[in-house]
N, C-alpha and C. Protein backbone atom coordinates (compact mmCIF):
# COMPACT_ATOMS: atom_id res chain seq x y z
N UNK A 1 42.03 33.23 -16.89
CA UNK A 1 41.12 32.76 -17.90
C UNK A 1 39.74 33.39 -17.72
N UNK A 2 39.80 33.32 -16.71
CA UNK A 2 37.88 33.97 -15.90
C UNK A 2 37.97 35.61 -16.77
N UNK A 3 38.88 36.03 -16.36
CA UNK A 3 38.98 37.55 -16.95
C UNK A 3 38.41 38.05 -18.39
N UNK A 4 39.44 37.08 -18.80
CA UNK A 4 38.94 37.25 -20.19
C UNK A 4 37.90 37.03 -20.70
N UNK A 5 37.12 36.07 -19.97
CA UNK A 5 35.99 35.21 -20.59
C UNK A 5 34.97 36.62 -19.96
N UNK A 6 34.93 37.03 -18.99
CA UNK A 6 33.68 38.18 -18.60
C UNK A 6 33.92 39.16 -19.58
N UNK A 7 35.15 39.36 -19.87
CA UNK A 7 35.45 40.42 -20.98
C UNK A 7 34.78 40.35 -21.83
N UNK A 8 34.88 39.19 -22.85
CA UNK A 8 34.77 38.80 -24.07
C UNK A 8 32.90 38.95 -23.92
N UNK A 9 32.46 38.15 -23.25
CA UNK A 9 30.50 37.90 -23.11
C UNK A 9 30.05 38.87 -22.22
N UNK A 10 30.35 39.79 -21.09
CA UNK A 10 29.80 41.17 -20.91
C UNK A 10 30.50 41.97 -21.09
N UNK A 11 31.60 42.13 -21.33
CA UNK A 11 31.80 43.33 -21.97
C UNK A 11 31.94 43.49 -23.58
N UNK A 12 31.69 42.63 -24.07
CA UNK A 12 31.63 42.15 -25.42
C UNK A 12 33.17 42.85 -26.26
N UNK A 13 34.51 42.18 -25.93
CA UNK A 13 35.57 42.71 -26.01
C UNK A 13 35.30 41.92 -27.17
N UNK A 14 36.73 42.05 -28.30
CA UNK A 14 36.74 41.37 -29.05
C UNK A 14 37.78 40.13 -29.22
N UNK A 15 37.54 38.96 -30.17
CA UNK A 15 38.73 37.74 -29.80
C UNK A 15 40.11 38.39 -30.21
N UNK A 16 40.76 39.30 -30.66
CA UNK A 16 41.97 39.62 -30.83
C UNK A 16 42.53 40.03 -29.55
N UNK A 17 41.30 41.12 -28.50
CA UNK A 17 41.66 41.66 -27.76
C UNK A 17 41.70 40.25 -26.32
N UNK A 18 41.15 39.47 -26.42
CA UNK A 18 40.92 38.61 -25.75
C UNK A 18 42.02 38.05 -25.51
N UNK A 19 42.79 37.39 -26.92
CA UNK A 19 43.55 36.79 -26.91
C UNK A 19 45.26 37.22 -26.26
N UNK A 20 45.15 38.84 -26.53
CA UNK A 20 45.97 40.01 -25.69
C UNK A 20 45.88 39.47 -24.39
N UNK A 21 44.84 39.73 -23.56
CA UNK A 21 44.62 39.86 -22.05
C UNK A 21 45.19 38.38 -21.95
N UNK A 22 44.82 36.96 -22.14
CA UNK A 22 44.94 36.19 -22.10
C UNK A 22 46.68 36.11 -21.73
N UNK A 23 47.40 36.22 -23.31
CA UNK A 23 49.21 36.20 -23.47
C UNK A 23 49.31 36.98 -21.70
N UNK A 24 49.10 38.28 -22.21
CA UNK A 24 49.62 39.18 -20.56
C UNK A 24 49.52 38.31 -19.55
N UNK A 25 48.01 37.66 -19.66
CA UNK A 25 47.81 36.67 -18.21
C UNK A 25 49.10 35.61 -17.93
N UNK A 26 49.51 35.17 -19.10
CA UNK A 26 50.21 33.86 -19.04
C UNK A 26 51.87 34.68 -18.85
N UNK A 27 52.06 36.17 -19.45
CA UNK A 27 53.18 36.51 -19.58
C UNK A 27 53.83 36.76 -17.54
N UNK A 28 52.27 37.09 -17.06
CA UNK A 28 52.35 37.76 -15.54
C UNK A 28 52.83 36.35 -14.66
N UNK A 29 52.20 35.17 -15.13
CA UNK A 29 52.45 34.33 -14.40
C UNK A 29 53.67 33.73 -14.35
N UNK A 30 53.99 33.88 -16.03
CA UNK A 30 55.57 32.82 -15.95
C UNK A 30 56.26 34.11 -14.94
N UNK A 31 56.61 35.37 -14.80
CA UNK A 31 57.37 36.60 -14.70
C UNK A 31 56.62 36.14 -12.66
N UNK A 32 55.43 35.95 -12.42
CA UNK A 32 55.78 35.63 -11.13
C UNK A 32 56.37 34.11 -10.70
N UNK A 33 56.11 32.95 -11.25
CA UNK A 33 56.20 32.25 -10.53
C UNK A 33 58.21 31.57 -11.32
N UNK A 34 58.42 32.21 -11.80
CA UNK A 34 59.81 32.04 -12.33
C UNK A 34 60.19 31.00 -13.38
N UNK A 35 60.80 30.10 -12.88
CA UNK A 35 61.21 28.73 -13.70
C UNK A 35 60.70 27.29 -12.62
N UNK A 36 59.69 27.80 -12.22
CA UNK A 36 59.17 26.85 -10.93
C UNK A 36 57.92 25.94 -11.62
N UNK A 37 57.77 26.39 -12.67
CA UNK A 37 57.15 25.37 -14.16
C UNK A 37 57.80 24.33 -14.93
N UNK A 38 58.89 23.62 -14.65
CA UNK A 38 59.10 22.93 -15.59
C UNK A 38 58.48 21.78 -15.91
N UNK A 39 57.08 21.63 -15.53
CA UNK A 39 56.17 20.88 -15.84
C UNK A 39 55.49 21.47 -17.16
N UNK A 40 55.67 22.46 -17.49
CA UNK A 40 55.03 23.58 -18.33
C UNK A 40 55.75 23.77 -19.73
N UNK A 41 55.48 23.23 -20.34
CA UNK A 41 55.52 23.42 -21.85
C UNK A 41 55.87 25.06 -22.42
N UNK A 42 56.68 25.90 -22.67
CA UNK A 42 56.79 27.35 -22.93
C UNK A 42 55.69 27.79 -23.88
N UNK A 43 55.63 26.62 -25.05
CA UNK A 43 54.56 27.10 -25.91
C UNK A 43 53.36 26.78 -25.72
N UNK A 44 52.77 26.20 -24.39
CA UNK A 44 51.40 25.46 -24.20
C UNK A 44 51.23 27.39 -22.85
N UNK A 45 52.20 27.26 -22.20
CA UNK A 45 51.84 28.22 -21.00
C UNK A 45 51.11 28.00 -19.81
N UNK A 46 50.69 28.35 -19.08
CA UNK A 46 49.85 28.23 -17.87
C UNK A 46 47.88 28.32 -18.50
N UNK A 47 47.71 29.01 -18.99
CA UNK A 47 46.43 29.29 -19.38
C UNK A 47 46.30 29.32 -21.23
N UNK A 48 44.87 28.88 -21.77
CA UNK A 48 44.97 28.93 -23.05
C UNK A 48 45.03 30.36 -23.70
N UNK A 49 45.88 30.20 -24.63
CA UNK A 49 46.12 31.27 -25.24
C UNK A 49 44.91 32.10 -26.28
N UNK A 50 44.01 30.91 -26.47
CA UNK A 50 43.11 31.77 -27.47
C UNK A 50 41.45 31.51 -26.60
N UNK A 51 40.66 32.58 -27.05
CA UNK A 51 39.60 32.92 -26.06
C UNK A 51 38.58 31.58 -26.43
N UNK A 52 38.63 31.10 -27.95
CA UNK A 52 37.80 30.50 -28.12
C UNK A 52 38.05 28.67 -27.13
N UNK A 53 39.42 28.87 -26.92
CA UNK A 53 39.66 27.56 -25.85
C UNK A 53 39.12 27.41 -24.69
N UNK A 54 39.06 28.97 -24.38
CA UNK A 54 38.28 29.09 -22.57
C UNK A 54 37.50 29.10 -23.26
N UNK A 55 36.19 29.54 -23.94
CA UNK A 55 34.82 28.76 -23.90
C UNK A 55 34.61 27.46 -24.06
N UNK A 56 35.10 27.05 -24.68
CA UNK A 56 35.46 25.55 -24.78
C UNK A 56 35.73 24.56 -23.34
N UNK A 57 36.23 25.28 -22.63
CA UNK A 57 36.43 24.84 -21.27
C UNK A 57 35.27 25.12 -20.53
N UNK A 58 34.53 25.94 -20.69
CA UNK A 58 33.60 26.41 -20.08
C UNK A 58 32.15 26.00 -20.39
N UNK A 59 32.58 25.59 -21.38
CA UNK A 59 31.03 24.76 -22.23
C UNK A 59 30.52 25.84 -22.70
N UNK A 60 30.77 27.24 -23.24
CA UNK A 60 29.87 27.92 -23.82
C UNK A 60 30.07 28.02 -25.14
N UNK A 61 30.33 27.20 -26.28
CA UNK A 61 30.56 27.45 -27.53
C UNK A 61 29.03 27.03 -27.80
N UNK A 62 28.22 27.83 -29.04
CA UNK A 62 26.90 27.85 -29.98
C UNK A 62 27.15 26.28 -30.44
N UNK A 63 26.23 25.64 -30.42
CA UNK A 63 25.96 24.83 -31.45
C UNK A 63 25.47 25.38 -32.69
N UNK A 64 26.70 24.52 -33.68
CA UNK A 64 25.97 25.57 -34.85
C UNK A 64 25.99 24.62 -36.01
N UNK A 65 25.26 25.03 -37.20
CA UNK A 65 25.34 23.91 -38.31
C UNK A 65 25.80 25.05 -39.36
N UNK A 66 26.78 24.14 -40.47
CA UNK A 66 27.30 25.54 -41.48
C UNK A 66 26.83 24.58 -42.80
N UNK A 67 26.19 25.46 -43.56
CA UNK A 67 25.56 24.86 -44.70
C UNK A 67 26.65 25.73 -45.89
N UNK A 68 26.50 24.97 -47.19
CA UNK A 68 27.13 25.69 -47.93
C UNK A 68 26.13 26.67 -49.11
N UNK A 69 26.67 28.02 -49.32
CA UNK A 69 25.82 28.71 -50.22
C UNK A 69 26.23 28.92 -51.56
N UNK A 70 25.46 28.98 -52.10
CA UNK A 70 25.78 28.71 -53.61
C UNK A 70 26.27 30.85 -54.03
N UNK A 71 27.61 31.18 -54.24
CA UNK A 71 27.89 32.41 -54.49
C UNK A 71 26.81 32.95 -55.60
N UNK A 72 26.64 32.73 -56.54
CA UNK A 72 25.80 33.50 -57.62
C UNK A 72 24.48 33.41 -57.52
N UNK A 73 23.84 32.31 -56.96
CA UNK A 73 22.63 32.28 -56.62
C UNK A 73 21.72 32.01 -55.13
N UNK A 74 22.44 32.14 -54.56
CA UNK A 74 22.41 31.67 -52.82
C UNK A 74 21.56 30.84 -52.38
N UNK A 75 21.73 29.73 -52.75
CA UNK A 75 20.56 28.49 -52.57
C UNK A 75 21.69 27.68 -51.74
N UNK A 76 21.16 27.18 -50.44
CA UNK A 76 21.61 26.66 -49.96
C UNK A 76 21.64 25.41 -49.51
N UNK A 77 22.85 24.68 -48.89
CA UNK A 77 22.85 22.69 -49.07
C UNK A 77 23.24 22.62 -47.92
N UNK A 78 22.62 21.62 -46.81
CA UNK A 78 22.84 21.49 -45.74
C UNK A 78 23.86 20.28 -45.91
N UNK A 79 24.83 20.32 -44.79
CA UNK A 79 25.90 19.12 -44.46
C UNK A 79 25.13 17.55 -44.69
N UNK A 80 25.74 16.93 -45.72
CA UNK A 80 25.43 15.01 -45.56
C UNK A 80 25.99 14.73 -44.27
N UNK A 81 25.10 14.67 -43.60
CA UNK A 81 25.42 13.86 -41.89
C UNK A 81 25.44 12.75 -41.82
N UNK A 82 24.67 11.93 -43.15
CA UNK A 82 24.32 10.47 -42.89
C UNK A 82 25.87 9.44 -43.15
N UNK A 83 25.58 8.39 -42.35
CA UNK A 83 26.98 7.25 -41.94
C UNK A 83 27.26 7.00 -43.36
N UNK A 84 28.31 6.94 -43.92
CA UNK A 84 28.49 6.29 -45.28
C UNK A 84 29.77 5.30 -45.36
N UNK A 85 29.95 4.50 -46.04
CA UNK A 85 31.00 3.49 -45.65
C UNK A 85 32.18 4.46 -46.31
N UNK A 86 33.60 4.00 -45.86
CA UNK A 86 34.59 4.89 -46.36
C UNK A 86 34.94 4.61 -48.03
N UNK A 87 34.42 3.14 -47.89
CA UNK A 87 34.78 3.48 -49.78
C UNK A 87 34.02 4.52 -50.52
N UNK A 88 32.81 4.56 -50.02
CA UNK A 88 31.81 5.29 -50.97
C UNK A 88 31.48 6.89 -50.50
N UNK A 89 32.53 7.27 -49.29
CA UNK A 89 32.63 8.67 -48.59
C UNK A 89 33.01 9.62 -49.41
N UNK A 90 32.36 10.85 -49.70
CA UNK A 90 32.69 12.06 -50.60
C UNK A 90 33.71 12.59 -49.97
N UNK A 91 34.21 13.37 -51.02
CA UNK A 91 35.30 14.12 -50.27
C UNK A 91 34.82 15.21 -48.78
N UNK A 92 33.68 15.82 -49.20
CA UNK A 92 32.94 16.73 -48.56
C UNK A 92 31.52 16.47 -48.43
N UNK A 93 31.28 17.06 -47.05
CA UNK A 93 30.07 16.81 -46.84
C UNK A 93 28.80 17.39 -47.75
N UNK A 94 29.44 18.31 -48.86
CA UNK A 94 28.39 19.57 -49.39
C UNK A 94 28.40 18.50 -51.07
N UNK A 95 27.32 18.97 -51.65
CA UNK A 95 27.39 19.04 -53.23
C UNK A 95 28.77 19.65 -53.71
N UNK A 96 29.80 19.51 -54.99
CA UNK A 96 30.43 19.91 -55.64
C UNK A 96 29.91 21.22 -55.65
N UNK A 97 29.16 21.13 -56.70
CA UNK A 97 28.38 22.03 -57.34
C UNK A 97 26.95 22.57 -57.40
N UNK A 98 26.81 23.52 -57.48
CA UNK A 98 25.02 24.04 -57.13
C UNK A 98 24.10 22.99 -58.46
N UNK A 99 23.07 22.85 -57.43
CA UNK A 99 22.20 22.20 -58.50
C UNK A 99 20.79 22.60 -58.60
N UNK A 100 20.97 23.92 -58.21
CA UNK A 100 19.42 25.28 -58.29
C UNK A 100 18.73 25.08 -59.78
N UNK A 101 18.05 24.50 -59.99
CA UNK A 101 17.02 25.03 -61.29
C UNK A 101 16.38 26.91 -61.52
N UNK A 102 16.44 27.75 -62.11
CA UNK A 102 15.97 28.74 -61.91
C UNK A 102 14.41 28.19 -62.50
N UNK A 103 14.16 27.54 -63.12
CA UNK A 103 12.58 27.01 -63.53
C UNK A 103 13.06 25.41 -64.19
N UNK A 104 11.86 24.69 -64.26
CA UNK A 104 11.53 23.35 -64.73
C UNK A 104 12.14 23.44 -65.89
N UNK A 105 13.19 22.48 -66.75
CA UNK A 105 13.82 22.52 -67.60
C UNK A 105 15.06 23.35 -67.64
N UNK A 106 15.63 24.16 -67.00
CA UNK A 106 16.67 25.27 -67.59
C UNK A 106 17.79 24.31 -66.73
N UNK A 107 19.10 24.84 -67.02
CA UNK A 107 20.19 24.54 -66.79
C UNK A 107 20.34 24.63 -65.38
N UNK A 108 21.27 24.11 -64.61
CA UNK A 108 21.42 23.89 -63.13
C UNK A 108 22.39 25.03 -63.26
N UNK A 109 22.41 25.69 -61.82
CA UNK A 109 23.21 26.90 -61.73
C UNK A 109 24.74 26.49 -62.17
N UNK A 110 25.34 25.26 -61.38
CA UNK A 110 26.62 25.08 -61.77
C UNK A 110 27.56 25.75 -60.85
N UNK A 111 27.52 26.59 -59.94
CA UNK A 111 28.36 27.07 -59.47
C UNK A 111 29.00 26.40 -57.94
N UNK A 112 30.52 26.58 -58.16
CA UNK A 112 31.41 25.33 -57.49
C UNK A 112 30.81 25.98 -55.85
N UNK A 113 30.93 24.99 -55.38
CA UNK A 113 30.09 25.02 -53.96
C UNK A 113 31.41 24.91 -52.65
N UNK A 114 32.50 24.40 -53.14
CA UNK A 114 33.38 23.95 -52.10
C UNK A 114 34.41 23.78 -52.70
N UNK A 115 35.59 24.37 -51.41
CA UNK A 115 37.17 24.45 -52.04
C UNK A 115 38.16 23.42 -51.14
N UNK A 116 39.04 23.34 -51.82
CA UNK A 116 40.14 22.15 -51.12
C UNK A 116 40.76 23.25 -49.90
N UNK A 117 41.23 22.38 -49.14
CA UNK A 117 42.29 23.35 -48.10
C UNK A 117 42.65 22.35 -47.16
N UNK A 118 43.76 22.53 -46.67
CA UNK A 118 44.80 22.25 -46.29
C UNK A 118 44.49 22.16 -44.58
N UNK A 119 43.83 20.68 -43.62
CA UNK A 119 43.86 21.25 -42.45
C UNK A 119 44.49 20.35 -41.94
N UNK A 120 45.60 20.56 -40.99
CA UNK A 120 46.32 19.68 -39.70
C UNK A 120 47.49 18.53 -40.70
N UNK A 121 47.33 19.15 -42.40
CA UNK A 121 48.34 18.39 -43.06
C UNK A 121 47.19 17.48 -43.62
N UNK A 122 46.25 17.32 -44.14
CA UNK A 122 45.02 16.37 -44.70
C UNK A 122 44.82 17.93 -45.96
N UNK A 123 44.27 17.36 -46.50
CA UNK A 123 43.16 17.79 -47.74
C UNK A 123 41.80 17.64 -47.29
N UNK A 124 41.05 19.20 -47.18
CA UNK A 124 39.80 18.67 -46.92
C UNK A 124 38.86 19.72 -47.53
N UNK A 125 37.57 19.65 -48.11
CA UNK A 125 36.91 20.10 -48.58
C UNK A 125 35.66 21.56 -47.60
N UNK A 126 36.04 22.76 -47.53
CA UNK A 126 35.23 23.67 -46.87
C UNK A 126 34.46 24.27 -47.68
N UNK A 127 32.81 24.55 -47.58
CA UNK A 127 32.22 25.77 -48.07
C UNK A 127 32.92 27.20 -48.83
N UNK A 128 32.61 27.62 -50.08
CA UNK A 128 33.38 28.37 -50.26
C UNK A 128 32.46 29.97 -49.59
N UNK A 129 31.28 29.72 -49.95
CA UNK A 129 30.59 30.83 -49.27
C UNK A 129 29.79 29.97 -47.84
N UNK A 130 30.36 29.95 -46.37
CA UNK A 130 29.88 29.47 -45.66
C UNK A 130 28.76 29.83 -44.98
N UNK A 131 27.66 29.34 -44.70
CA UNK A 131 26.26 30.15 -43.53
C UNK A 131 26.16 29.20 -42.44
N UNK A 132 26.56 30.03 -41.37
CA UNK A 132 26.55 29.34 -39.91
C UNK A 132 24.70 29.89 -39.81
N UNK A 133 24.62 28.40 -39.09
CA UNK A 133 22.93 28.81 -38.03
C UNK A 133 23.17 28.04 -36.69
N UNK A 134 22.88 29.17 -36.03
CA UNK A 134 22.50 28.29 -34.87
C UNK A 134 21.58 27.36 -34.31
N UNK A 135 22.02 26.38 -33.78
CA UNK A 135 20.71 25.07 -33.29
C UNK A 135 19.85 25.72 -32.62
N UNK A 136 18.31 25.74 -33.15
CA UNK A 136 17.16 26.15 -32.72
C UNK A 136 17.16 25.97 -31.27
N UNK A 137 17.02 24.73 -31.07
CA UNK A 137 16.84 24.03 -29.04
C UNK A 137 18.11 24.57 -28.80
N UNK A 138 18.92 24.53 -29.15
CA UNK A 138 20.24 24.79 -27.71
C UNK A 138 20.11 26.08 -27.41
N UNK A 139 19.25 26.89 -28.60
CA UNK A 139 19.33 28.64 -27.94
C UNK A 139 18.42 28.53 -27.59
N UNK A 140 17.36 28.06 -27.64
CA UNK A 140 15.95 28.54 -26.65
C UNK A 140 16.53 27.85 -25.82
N UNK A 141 17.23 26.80 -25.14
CA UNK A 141 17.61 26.13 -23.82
C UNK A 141 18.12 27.32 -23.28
N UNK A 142 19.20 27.97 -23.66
CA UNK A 142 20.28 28.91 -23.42
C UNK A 142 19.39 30.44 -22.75
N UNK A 143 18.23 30.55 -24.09
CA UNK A 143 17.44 31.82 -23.34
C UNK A 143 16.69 31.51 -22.35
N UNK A 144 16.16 30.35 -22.34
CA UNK A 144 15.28 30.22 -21.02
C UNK A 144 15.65 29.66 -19.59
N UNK A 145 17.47 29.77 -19.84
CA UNK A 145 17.96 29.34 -18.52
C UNK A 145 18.38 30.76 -17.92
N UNK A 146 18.22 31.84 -18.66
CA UNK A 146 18.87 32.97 -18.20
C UNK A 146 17.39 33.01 -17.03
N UNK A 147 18.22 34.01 -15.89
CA UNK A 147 17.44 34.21 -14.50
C UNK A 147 16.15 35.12 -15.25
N UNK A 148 15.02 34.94 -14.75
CA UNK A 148 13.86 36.06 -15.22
C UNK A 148 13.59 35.91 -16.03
N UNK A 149 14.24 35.44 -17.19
CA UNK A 149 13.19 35.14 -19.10
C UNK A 149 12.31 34.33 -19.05
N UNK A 150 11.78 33.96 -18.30
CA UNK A 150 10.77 32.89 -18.43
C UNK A 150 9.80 33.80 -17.97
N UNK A 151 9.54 34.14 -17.25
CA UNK A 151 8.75 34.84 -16.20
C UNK A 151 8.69 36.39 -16.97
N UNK A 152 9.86 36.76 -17.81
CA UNK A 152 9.65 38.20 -18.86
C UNK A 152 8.32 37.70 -20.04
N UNK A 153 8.85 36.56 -20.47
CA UNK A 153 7.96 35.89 -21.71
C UNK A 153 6.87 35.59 -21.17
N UNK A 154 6.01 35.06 -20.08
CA UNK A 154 4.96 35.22 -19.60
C UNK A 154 4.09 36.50 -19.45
């Protein structure tokens, strides 16, 4: 798992290739340690199969917020975060539809903001044009824990 993960963040490999090294990892282990796994699930394996799981294990995934953008006019709607009771819960966290004024009086842009899709067997509503940002504090936490940036920025 370690392998891959130095791969992926200094050597800046990519997640397809990640996910390669990873299989091999898990392919080397079943091929050494035999059938001496039957605690081991065939399709789970010894190690996770996709790179974004070892960061996940590792605590290094971005905090990130994904707002939705409006395709024809790119005005953007941040996620409804606020508690809402389930009767009165939208399907999605975003507007339907864009509601950009180009000036005082004119028509609202109108353009559909979010599509149905299909996750884990549910119906659920995603951004159709998505914009990830990253959380302001967790990356300045992140830059100013690296060794020497503090002391560079001084």
């Amino acid at each position: 798992m370690f392998i891959a993960l130095v791969l992926n963040i200094l050597g800046h490999v990519t997640q397809p290739w990640c996910n390669a090294v990873l299989e091999l990892l898990n392919l080397l282990l079943k091929t050494m340690l035999g059938d001496a796994s039957e605690g081991h699930n065939e399709s789970k394996g010894y190690i996770p199969r996709d790179i974004r799981s070892v960061q996940k294990k590792f605590d290094l995934e971005a905090v990130t917020k994904t707002f939705a953008t409006c395709a024809r006019c790119s005005c953007t709607y941040p996620p409804d975060t606020r508690e809402k009771s389930l009767a009165t819960r939208k399907k999605s966290g975003y507007p339907e539809r864009c509601s950009y004024k180009k000036y005082h009086g004119s028509k609202p842009c109108g353009q559909l903001l979010v599509k149905r899709t299909k996750e884990r067997g549910q119906a659920s509503y995603v951004p159709v044009r998505p914009y990830v940002v990253q959380d302001f504090n967790s990356f300045l936490t992140g830059l100013l824990s690296r060794p020497g940036m503090e002391e560079a920025m001084d």
